[in-house]
N, C-alpha and C. Protein backbone atom coordinates (compact mmCIF):
# COMPACT_ATOMS: atom_id res chain seq x y z
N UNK A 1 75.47 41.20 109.39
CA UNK A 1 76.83 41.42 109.81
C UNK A 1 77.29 42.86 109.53
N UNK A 2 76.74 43.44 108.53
CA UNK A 2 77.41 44.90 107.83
C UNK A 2 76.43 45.92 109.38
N UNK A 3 75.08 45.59 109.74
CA UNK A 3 74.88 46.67 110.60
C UNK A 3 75.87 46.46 111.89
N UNK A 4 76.37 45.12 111.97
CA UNK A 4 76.90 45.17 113.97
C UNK A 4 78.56 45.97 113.03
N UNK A 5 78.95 45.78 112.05
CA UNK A 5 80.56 46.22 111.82
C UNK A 5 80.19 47.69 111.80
N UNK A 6 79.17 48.43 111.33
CA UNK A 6 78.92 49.29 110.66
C UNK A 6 78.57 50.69 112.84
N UNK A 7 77.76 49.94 113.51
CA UNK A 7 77.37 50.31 114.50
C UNK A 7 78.52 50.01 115.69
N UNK A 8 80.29 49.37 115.27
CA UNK A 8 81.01 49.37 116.29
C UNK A 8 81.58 50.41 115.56
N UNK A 9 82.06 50.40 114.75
CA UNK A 9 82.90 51.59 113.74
C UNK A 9 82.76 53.26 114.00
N UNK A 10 81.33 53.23 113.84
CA UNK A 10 80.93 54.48 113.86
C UNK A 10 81.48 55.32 115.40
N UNK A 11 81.30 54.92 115.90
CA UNK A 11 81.51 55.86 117.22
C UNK A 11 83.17 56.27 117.19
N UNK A 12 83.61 55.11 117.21
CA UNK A 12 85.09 55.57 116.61
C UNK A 12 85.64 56.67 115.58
N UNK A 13 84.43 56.52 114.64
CA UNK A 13 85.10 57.50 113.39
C UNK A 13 84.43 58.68 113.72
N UNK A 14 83.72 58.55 114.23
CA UNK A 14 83.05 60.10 114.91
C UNK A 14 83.72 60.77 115.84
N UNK A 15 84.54 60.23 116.53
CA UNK A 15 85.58 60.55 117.95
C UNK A 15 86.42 60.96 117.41
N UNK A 16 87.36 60.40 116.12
CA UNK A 16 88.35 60.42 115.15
C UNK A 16 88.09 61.79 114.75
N UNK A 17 86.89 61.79 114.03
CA UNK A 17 86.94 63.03 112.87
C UNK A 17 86.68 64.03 113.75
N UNK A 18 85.89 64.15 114.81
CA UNK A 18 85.97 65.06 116.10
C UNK A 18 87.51 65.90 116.10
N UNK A 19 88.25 65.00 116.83
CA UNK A 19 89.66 65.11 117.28
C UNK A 19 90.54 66.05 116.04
N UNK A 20 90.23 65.60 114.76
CA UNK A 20 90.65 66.07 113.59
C UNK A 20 90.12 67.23 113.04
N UNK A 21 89.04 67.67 113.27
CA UNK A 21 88.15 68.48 112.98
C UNK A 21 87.79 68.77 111.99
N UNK A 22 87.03 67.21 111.46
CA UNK A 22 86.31 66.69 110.43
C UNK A 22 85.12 66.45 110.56
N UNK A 23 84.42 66.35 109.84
CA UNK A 23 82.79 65.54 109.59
C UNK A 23 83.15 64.74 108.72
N UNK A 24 82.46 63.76 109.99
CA UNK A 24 82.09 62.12 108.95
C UNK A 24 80.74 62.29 108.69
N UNK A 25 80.86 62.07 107.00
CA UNK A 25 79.71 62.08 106.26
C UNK A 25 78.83 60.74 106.66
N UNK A 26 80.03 59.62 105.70
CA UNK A 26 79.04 58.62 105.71
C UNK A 26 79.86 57.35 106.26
N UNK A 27 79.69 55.66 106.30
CA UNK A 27 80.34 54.30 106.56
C UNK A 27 79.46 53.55 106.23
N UNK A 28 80.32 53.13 104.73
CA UNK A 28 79.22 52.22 104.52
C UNK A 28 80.06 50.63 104.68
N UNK A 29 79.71 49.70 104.67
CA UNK A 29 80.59 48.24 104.27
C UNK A 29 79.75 47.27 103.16
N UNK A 30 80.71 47.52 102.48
CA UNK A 30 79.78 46.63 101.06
C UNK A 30 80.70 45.45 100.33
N UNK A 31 79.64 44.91 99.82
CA UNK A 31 80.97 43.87 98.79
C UNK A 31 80.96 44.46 97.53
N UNK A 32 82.08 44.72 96.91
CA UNK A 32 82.66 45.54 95.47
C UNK A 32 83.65 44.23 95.04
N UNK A 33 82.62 43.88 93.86
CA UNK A 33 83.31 42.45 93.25
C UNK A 33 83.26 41.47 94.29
N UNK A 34 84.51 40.68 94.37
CA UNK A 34 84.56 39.73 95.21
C UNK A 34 85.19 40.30 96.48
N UNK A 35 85.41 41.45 96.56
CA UNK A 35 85.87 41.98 97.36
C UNK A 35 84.99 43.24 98.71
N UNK A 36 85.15 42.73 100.29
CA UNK A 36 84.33 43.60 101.15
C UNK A 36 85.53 44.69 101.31
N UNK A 37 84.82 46.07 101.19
CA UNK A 37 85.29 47.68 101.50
C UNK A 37 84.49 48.11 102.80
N UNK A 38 85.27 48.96 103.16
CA UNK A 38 84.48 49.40 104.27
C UNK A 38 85.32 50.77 103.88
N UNK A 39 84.34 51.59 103.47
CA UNK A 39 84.13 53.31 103.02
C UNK A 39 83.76 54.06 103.90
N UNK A 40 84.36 55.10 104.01
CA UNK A 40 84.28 56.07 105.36
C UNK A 40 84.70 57.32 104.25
N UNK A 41 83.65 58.22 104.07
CA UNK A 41 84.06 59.74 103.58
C UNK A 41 83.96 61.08 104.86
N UNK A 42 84.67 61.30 104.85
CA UNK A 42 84.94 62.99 105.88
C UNK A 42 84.58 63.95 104.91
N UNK A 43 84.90 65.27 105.39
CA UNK A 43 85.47 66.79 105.12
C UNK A 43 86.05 67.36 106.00
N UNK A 44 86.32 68.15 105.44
CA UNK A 44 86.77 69.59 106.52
C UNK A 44 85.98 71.03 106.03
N UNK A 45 85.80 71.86 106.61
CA UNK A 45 85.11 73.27 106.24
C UNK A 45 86.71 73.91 105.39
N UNK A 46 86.20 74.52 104.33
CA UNK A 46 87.45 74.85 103.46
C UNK A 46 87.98 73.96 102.64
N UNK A 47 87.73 72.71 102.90
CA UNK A 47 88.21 71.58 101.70
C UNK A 47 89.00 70.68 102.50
N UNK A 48 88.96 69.41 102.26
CA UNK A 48 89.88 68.21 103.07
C UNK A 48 91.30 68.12 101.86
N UNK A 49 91.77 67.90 103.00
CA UNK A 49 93.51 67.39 102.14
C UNK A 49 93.84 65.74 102.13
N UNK A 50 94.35 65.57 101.23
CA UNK A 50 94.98 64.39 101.08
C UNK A 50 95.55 64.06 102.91
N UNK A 51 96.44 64.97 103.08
CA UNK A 51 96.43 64.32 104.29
C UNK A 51 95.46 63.96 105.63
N UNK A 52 94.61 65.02 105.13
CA UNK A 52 93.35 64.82 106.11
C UNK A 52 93.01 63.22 106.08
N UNK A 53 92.90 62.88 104.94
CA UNK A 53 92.35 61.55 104.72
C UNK A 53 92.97 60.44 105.44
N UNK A 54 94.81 60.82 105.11
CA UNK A 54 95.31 59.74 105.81
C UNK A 54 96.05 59.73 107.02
N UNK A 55 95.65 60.86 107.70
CA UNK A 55 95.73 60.80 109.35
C UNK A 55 94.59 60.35 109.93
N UNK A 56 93.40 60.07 109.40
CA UNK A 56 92.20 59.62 109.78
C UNK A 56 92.38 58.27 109.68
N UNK A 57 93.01 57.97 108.31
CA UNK A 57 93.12 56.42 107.84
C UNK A 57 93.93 55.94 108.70
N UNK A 58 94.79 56.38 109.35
CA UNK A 58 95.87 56.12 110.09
C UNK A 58 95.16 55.27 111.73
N UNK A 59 94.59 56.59 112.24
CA UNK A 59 93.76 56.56 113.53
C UNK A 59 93.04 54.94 113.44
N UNK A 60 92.09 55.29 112.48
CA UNK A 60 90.74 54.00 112.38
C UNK A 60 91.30 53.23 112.35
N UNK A 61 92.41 52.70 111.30
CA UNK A 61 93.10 51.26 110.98
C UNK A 61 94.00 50.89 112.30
N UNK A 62 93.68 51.59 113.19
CA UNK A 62 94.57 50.97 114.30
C UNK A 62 93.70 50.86 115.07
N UNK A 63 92.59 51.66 115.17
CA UNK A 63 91.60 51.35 116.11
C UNK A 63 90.72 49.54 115.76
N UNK A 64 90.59 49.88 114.18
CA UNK A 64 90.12 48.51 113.84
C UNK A 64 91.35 47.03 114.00
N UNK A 65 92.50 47.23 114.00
CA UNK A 65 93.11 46.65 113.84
C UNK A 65 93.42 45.80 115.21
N UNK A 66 93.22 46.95 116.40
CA UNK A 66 93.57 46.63 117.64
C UNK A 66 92.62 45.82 118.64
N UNK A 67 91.10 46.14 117.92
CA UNK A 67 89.84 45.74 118.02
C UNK A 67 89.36 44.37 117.29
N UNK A 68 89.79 43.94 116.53
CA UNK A 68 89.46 42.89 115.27
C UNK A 68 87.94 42.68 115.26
N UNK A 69 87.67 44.33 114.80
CA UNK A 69 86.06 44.61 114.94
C UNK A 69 85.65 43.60 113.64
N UNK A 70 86.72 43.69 112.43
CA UNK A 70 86.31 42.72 111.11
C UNK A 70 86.71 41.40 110.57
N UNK A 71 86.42 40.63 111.03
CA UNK A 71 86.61 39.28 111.06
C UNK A 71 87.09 38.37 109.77
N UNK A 72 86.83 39.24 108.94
CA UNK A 72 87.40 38.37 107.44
C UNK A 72 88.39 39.92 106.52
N UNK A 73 88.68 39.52 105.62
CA UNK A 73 89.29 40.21 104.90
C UNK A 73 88.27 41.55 104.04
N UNK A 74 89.12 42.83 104.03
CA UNK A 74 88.50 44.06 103.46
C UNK A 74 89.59 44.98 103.09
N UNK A 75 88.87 45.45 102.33
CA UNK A 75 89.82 46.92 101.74
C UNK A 75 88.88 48.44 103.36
N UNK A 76 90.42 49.00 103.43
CA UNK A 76 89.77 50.54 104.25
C UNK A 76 89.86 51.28 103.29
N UNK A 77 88.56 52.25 103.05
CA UNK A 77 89.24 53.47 102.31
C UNK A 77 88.26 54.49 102.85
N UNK A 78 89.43 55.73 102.94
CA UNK A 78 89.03 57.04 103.27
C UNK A 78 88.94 58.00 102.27
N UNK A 79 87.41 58.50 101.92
CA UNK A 79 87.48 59.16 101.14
C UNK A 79 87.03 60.84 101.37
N UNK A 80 87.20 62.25 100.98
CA UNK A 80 86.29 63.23 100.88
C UNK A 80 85.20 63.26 100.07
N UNK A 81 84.54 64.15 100.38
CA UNK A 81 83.46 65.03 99.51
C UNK A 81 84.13 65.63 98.40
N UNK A 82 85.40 65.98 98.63
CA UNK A 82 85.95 67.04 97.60
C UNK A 82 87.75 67.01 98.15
N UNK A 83 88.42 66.54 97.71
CA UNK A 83 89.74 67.06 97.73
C UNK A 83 90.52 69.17 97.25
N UNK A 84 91.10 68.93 98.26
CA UNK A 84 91.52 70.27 98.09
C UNK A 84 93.08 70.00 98.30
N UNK A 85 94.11 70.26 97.03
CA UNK A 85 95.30 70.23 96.95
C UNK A 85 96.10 71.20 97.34
């Protein structure tokens, strides 16, 4: 189940971080505790901002949301390589 969530996602967050003019590093979907995450880290050249993160978070969670690419319950989180304040 984590490769078909993992292989609809991606193209999206790649289009996303495109548009933003980010690199998506990585997407992973794992279970942490009793709980499934689905982790998505970016950058930006020069350092990502807090908001970088959550105009991205913004984009995906509507793309996933509008899609009901994930069928049970999860945490989203957007993370960098490196925050730059």
């Amino acid at each position: 189940m984590e490769k078909e969530i993992l292989a609809k996602v991606y193209p999206k967050a790649k289009e996303i971080a495109d548009e933003l003019n980010l690199k998506l590093w990585d997407i992973k979907y794992f279970r942490r505790n009793k709980a499934k995450v689905l982790l998505i880290t970016i950058s930006r050249e020069g350092g990502t901002s807090i908001k970088d993160c959550e105009m991205f978070s913004k984009k995906i969670e509507k793309f996933l949301d509008e899609n009901d690419i994930i069928n049970e319950r999860y945490y989203l989180e957007v993370q960098s390589k490196g925050i730059k304040i």
